[in-house]
Protein backbone atom coordinates (compact mmCIF):
# COMPACT_ATOMS: atom_id res chain seq x y z
CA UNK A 1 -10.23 -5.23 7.39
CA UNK A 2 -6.36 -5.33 8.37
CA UNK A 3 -5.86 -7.94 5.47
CA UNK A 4 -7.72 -5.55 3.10
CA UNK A 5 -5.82 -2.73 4.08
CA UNK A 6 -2.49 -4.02 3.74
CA UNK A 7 -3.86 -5.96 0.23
CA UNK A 8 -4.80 -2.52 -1.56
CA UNK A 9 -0.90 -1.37 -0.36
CA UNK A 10 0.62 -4.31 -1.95
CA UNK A 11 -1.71 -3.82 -5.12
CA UNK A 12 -0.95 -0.46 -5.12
CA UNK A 13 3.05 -1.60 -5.18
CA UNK A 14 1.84 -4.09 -8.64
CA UNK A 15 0.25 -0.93 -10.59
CA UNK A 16 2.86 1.65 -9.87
CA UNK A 17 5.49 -0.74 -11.23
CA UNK A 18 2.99 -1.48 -14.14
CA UNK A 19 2.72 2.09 -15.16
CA UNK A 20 6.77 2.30 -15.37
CA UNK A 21 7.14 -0.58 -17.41
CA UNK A 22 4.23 0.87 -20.04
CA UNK A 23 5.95 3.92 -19.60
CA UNK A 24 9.20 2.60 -19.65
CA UNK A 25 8.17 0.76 -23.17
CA UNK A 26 6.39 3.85 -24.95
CA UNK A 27 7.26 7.16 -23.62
CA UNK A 28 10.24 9.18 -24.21
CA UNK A 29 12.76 8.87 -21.14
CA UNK A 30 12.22 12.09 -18.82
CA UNK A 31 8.60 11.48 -19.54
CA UNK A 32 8.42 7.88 -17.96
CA UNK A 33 10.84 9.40 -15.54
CA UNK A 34 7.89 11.81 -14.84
CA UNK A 35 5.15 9.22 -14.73
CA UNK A 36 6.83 7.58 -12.71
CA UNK A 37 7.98 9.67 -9.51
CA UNK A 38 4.92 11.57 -9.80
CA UNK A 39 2.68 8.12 -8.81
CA UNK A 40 5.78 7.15 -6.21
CA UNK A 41 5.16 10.95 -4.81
CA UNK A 42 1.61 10.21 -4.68
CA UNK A 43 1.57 7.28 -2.33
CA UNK A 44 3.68 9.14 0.14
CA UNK A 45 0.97 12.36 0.40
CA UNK A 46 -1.88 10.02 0.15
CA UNK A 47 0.06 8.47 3.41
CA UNK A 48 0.59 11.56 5.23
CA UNK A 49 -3.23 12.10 4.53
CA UNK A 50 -4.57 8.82 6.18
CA UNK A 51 -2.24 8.80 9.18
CA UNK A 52 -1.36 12.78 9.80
CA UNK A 53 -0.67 11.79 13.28
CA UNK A 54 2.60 9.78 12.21
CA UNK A 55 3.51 10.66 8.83
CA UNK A 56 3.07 14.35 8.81
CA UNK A 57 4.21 17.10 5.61
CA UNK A 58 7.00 18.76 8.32
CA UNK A 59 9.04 15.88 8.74
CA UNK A 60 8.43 12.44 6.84
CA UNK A 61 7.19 13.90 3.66
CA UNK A 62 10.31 16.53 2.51
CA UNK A 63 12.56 13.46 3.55
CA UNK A 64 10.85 10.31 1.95
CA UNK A 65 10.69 13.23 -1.40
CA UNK A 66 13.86 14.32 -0.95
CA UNK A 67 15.92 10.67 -0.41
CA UNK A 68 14.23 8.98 -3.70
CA UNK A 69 14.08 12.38 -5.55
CA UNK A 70 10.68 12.47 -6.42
CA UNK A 71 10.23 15.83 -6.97
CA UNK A 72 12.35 19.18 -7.86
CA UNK A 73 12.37 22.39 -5.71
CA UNK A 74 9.40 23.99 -7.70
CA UNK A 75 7.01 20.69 -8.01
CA UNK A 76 7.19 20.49 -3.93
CA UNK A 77 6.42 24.26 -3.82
CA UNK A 78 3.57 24.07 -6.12
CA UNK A 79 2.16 21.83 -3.75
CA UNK A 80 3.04 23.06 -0.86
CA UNK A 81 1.09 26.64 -1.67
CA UNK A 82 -2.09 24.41 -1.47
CA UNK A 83 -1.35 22.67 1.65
CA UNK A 84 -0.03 19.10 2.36
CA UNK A 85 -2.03 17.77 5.37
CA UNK A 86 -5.25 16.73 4.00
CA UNK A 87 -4.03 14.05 1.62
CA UNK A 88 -5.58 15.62 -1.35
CA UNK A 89 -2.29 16.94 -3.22
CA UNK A 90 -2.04 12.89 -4.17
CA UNK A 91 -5.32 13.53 -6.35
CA UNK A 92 -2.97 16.22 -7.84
CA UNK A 93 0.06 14.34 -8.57
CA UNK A 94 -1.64 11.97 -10.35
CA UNK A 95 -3.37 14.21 -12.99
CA UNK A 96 0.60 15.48 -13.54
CA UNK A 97 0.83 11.84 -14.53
CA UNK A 98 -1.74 11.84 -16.48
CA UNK A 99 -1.09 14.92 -18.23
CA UNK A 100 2.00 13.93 -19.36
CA UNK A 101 1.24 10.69 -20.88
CA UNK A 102 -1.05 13.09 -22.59
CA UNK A 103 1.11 15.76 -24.01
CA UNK A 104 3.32 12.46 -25.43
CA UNK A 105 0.17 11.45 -27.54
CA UNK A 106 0.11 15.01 -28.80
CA UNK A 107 3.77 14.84 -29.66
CA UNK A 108 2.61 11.41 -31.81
CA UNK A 109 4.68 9.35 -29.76
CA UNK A 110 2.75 7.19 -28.34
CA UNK A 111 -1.15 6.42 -30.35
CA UNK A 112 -4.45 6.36 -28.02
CA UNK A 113 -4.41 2.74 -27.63
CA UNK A 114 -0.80 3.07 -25.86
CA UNK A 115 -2.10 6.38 -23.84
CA UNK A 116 -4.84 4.40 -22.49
CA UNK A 117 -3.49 1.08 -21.57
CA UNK A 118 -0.75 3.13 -19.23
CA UNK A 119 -3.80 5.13 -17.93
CA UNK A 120 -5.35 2.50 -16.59
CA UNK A 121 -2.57 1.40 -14.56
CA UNK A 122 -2.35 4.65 -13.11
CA UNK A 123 -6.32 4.81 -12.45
CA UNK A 124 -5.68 1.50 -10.52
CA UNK A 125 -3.00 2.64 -8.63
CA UNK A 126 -5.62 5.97 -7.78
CA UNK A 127 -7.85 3.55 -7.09
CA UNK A 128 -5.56 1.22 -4.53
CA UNK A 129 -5.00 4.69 -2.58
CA UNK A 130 -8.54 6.09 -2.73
CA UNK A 131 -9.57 2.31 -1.60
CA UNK A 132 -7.45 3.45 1.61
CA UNK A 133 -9.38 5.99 2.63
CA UNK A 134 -12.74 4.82 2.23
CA UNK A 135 -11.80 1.71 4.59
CA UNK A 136 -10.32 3.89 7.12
CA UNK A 137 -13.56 5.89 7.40
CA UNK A 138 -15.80 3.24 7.75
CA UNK A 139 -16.29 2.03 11.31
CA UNK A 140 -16.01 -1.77 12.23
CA UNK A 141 -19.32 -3.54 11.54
CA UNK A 142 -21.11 -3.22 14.67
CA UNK A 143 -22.23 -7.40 14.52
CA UNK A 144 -18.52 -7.74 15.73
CA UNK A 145 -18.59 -5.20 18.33
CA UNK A 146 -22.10 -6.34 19.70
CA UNK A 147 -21.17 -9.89 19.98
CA UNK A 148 -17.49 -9.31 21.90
CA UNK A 149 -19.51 -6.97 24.28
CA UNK A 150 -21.79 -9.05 24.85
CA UNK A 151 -19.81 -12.05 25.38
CA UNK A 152 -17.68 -10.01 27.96
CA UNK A 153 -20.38 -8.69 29.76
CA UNK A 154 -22.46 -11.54 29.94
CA UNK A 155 -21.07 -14.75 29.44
CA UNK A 156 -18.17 -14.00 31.88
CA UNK A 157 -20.10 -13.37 34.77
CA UNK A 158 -22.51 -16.21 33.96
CA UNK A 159 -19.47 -18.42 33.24
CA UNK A 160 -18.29 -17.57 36.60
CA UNK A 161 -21.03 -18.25 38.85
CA UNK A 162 -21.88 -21.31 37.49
CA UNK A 163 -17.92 -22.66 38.07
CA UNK A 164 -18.65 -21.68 41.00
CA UNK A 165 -21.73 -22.99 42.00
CA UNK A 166 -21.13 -26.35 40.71
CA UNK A 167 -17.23 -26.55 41.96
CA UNK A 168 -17.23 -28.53 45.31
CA UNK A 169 -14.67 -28.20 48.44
CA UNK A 170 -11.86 -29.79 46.50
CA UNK A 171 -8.50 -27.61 46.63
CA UNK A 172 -7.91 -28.95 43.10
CA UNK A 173 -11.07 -28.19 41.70
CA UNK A 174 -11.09 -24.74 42.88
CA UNK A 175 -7.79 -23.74 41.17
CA UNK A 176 -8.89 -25.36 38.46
CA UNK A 177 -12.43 -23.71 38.15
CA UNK A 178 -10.28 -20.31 38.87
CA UNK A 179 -7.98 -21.14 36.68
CA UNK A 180 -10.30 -21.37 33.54
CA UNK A 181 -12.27 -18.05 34.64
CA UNK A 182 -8.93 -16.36 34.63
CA UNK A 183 -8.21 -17.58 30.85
CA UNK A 184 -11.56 -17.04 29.78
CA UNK A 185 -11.17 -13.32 30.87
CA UNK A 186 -8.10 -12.96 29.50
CA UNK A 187 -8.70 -14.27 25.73
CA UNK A 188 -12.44 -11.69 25.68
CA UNK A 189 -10.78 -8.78 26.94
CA UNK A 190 -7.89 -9.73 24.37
CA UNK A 191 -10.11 -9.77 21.97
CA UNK A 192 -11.54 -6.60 22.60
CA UNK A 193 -8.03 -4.79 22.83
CA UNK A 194 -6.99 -6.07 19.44
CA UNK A 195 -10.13 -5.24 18.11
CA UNK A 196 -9.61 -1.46 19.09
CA UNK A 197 -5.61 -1.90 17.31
CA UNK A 198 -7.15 -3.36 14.21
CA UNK A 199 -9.93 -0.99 14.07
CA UNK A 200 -6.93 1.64 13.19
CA UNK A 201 -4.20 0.04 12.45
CA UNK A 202 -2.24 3.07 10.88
CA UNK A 203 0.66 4.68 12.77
CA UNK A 204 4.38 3.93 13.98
CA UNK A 205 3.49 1.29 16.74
CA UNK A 206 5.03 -2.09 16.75
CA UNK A 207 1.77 -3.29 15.77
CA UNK A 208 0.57 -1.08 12.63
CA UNK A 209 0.75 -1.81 9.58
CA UNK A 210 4.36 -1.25 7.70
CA UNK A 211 3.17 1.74 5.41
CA UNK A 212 6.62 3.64 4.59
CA UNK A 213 8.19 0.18 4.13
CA UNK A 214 5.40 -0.81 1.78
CA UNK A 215 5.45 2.65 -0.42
CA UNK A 216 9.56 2.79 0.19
CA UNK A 217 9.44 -0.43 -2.10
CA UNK A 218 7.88 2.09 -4.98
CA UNK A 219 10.44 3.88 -6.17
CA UNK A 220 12.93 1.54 -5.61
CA UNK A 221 11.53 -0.85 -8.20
CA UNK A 222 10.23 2.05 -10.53
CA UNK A 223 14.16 2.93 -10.99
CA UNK A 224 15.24 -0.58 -11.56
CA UNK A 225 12.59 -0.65 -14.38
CA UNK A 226 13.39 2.57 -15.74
CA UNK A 227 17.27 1.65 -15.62
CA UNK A 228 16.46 -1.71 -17.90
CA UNK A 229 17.73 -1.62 -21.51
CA UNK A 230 16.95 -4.29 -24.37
CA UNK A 231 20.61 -5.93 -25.34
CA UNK A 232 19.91 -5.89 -29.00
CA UNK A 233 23.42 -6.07 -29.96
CA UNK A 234 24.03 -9.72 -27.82
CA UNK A 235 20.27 -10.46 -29.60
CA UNK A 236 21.52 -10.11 -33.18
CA UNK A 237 24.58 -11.74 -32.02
CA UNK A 238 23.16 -14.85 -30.66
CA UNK A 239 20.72 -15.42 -33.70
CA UNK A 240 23.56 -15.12 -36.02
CA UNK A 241 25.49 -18.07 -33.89
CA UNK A 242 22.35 -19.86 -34.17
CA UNK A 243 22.03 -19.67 -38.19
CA UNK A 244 25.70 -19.83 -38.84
CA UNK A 245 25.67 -23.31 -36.91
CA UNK A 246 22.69 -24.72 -38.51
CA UNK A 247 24.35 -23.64 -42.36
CA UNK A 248 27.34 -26.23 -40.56
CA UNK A 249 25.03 -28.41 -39.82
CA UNK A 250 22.91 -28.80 -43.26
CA UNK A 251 26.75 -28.90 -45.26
């Protein structure tokens, strides 16, 4: 569940960078600027959402928004008027997306093919996010639970009388017998604490999952796509090289 958890993060990290580059390809600049922080802004409510009790709207959110600029002084108060700590502004952000990839087909410049190829990368990233949720409310299948209780609570004790019932007078053999009770206690109960830390394994502990270093990544690489430019000049350039030395070489 851990692995899942951390997979629809890093899949959500794929499609955000997918929508810039679509946008990046079709849309008019400030609108694939738009497309773009609005999904980055999305990830972080969605976060404060699943893990209020580490990531809250009064202290992570304004600075994760305000350190990659993802949104101006009136976007955070829109949301803000409808309240930040239930994860559901995300939901919001992402039909701002959505709406302005649509406006740009109305504007003719991008066709309904383009509109919905970019759409679906931002339905998967909704998708990667919404994915989040729905593991986080599901409890751990209760096959596991049953058979680390039950191995605790009754193969230990059985395990232990019978080392000690068949363990004779020999100092050896009693450390020994002790020995392997002691490590046989200590890798079910282990089991049974990391069960409980993977069962929820969203927070700021050493041993939760990295979630602002995993959305952190978003707008980081949304800005390096948005920054690229085609050289067309050195393009033209280099195919002219290329024609002017096979002329030489035909002569």
């Amino acid at each position: 569940m851990v692995g899942f958890r951390a997979g629809e993060l890093c899949h959500a990290n794929e499609y955000v960078v997918n929508v810039a580059m679509g946008a990046k390809a079709v849309l008019d600049a400030e609108a694939a600027r738009n497309v773009s922080r609005y999904c980055c802004a999305a990830a972080a409510f969605a976060v404060v959402g699943l893990v209020p009790r580490a990531y809250n709207s009064l202290t992570f959110l304004p600075t994760f928004i305000d350190r990659y600029r993802l949104l101006n002084g009136a976007e955070y108060t829109a949301l803000q008027c409808k309240g930040m700590d239930g994860g559901d502004r995300y939901r919001e952000l992402v039909s701002w997306a959505v709406m302005v990839v649509h406006r740009q087909r109305e504007r003719g410049v991008v066709d309904s093919d383009e509109e919905k190829l970019i759409n679906e990368s931002i339905f998967r990233f909704t998708n990667c996010l919404t994915g989040l949720y729905d593991i986080k409310n599901q409890p751990v299948p209760f096959v596991y639970i049953h058979l680390v209780r039950v191995l605790t609570v009754v193969y230990l004790p059985v395990f232990a009388f019978i080392g000690g019932a068949t363990c004779d007078a020999k100092a050896v053999h009693v450390v020994m017998n002790l020995l392997a009770v002691l490590i046989s206690n200590l890798f079910f109960v282990g089991i049974q604490s990391i069960a409980s830390k993977f069962s929820d394994p969203f927070g700021n502990k050493i041993y939760d999952l990295r979630v602002v270093t995993m959305i952190s990544r978003m707008p980081v690489a949304c800005e390096a796509v948005l920054a690229t430019e085609l050289p067309a000049p050195e393009l033209k350039l280099v195919r002219g090289t290329r024609a002017k030395a096979r002329l030489a070489t035909s002569r």
